[in-house]
Protein backbone atom coordinates (compact mmCIF):
# COMPACT_ATOMS: atom_id res chain seq x y z
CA UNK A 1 0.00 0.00 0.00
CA UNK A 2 2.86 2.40 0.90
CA UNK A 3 4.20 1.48 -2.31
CA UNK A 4 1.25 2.64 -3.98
CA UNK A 5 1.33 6.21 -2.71
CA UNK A 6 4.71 6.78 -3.75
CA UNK A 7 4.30 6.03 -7.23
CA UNK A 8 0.91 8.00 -7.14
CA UNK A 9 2.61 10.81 -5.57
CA UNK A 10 5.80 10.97 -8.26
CA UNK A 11 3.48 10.54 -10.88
CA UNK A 12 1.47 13.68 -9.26
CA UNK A 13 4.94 15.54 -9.28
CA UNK A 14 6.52 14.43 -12.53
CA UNK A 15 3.17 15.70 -14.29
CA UNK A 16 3.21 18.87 -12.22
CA UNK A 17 6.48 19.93 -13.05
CA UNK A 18 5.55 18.87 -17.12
CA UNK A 19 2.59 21.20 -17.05
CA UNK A 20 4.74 24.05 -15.72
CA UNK A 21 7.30 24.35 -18.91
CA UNK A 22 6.69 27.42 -21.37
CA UNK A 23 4.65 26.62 -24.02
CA UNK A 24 5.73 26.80 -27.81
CA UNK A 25 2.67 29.09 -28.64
CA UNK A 26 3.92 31.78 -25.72
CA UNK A 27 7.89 31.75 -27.60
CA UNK A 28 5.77 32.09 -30.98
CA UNK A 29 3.81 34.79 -29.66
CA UNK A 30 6.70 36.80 -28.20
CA UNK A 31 8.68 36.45 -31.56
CA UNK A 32 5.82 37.66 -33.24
CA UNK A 33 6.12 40.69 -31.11
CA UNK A 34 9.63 40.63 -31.48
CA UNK A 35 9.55 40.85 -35.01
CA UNK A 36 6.48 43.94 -35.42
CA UNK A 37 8.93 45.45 -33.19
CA UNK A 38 12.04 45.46 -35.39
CA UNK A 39 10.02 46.15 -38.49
CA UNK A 40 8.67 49.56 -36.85
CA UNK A 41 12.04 50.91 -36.70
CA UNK A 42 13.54 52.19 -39.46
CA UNK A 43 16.36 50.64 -41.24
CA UNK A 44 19.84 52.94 -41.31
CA UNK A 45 21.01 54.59 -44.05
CA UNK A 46 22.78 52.30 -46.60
CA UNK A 47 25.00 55.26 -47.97
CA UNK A 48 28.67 54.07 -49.15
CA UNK A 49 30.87 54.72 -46.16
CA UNK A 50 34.14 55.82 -48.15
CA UNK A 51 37.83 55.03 -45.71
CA UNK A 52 36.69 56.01 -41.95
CA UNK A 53 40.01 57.98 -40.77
CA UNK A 54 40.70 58.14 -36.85
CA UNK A 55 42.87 60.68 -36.35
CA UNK A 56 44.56 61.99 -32.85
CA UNK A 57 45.59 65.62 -33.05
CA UNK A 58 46.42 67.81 -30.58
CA UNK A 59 44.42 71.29 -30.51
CA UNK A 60 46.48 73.90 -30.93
CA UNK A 61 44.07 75.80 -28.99
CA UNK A 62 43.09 74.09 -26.14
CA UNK A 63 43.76 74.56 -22.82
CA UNK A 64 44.39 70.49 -21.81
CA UNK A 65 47.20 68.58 -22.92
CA UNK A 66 44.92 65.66 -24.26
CA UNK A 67 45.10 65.17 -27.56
CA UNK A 68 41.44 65.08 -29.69
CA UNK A 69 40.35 61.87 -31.35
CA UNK A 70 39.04 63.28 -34.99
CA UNK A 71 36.68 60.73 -36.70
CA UNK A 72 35.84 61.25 -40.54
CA UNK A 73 32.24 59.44 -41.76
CA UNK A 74 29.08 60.52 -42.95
CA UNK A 75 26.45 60.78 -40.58
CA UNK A 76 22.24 61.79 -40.81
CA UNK A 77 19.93 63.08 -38.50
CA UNK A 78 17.80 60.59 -37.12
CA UNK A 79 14.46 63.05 -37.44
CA UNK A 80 15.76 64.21 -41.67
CA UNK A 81 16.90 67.42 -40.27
CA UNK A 82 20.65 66.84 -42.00
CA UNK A 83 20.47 71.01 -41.82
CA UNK A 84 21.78 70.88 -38.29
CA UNK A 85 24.89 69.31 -38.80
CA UNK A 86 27.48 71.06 -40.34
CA UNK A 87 31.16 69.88 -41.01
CA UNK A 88 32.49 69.81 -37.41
CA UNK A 89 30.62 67.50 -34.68
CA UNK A 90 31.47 67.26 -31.01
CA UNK A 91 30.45 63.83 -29.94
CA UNK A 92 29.75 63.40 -26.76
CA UNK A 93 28.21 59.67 -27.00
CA UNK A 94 27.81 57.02 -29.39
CA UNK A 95 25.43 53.88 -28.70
CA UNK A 96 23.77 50.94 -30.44
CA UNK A 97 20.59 51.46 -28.53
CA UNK A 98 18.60 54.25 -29.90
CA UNK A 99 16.99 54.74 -26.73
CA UNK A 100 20.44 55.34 -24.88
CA UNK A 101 21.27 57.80 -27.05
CA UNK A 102 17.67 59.86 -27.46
CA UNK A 103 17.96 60.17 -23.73
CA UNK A 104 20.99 61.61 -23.32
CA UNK A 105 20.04 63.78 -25.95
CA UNK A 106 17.22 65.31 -24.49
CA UNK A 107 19.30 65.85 -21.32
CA UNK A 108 21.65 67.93 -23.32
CA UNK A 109 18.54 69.86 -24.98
CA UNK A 110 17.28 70.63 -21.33
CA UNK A 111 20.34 71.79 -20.45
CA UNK A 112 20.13 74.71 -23.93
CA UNK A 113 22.50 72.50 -25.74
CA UNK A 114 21.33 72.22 -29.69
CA UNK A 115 21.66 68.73 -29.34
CA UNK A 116 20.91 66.02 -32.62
CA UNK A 117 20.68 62.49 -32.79
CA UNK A 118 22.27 60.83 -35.67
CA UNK A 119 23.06 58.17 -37.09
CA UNK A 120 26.15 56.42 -39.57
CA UNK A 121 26.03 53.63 -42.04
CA UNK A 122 26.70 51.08 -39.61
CA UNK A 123 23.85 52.08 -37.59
CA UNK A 124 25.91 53.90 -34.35
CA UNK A 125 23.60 56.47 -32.73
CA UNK A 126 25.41 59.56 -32.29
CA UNK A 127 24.75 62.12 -29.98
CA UNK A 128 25.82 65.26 -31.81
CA UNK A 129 26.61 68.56 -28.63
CA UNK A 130 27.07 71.03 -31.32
CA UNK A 131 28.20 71.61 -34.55
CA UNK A 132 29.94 74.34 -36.51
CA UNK A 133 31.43 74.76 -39.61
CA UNK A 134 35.00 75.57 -38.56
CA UNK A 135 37.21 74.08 -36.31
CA UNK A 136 38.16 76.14 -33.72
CA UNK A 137 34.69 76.89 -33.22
CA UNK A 138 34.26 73.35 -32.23
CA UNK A 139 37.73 73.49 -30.01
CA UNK A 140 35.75 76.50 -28.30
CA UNK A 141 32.62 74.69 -27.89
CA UNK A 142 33.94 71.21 -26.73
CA UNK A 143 36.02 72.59 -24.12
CA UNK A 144 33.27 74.69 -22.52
CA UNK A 145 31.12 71.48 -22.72
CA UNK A 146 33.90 69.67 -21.00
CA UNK A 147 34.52 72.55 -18.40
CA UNK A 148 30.33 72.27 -17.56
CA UNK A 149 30.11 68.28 -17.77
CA UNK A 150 33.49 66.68 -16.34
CA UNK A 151 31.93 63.32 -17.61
CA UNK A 152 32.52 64.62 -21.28
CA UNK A 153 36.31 64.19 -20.77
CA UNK A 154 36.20 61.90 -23.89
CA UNK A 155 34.11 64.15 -26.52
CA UNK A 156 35.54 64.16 -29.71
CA UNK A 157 35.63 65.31 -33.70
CA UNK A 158 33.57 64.10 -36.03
CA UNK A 159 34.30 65.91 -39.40
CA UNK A 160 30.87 65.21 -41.18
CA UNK A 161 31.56 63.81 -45.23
């Protein structure tokens, strides 16, 4: 008899555990969602990225001793405004996430920076401070950006193609 309720009762617990496992319909259904999900975002830009230079110059007028990292690639607004950016970017963030970058972004914006979102070729967010079309402009600009947000230590050049 005792035998009996031992099989009866790991029966009972092999066919709870069984019924507990996800079911193929719920993966289908969160692919699904996966999927309208991807397909409302738009695609990057699949513009020709000609040789992508990295370039470390010092500034000639800057007041740190850190050199500038100069990128050269061709970049969009993310909202079709390409009349914002001009020649000279200072970068303060680049992300794969578009919702990373949108928020820091707006942060900027809040704080009176004319902040734009854009994005390259290989579909990098980047979060444009300002832009200019000359360099020491930019020089001017990225050190008083660095001088009001220490975290910005790293901003950099990107000469828009």
């Amino acid at each position: 008899m005792r035998k009996n309720w031992i099989w009866a009762l790991s029966l009972l617990l092999i066919g709870g555990m069984a019924s507990c496992k996800s079911s193929q319909s719920a993966y289908k259904a969160a692919y699904e969602k996966a999927q309208e999900k991807k397909i409302e975002e738009p695609a990057p830009a699949t513009t020709p990225v000609a040789e992508q230079q990295v370039v470390t110059t010092p500034s000639t007028t800057t007041t740190s001793s850190t050199p500038v990292r100069e990128r050269s690639e061709r970049i969009n607004a993310v909202d079709g405004n390409d009349a914002l950016l001009k020649e000279y970017n200072v970068i303060v963030g680049s992300f794969r996430q578009r919702l990373n970058a949108q928020s820091l972004c707006e942060r900027l914006r809040n704080d009176g920076y004319p902040a734009v979102l854009a994005q390259n070729a290989e579909g990098w967010y980047r979060v444009v401070a300002c832009s200019f079309d000359n360099r020491p402009a930019a020089v001017q600009a990225r050190e008083a950006l660095q001088a009001r947000y220490p975290q910005f230590t790293d901003a950099w050049f990107l000469i828009n193609k």
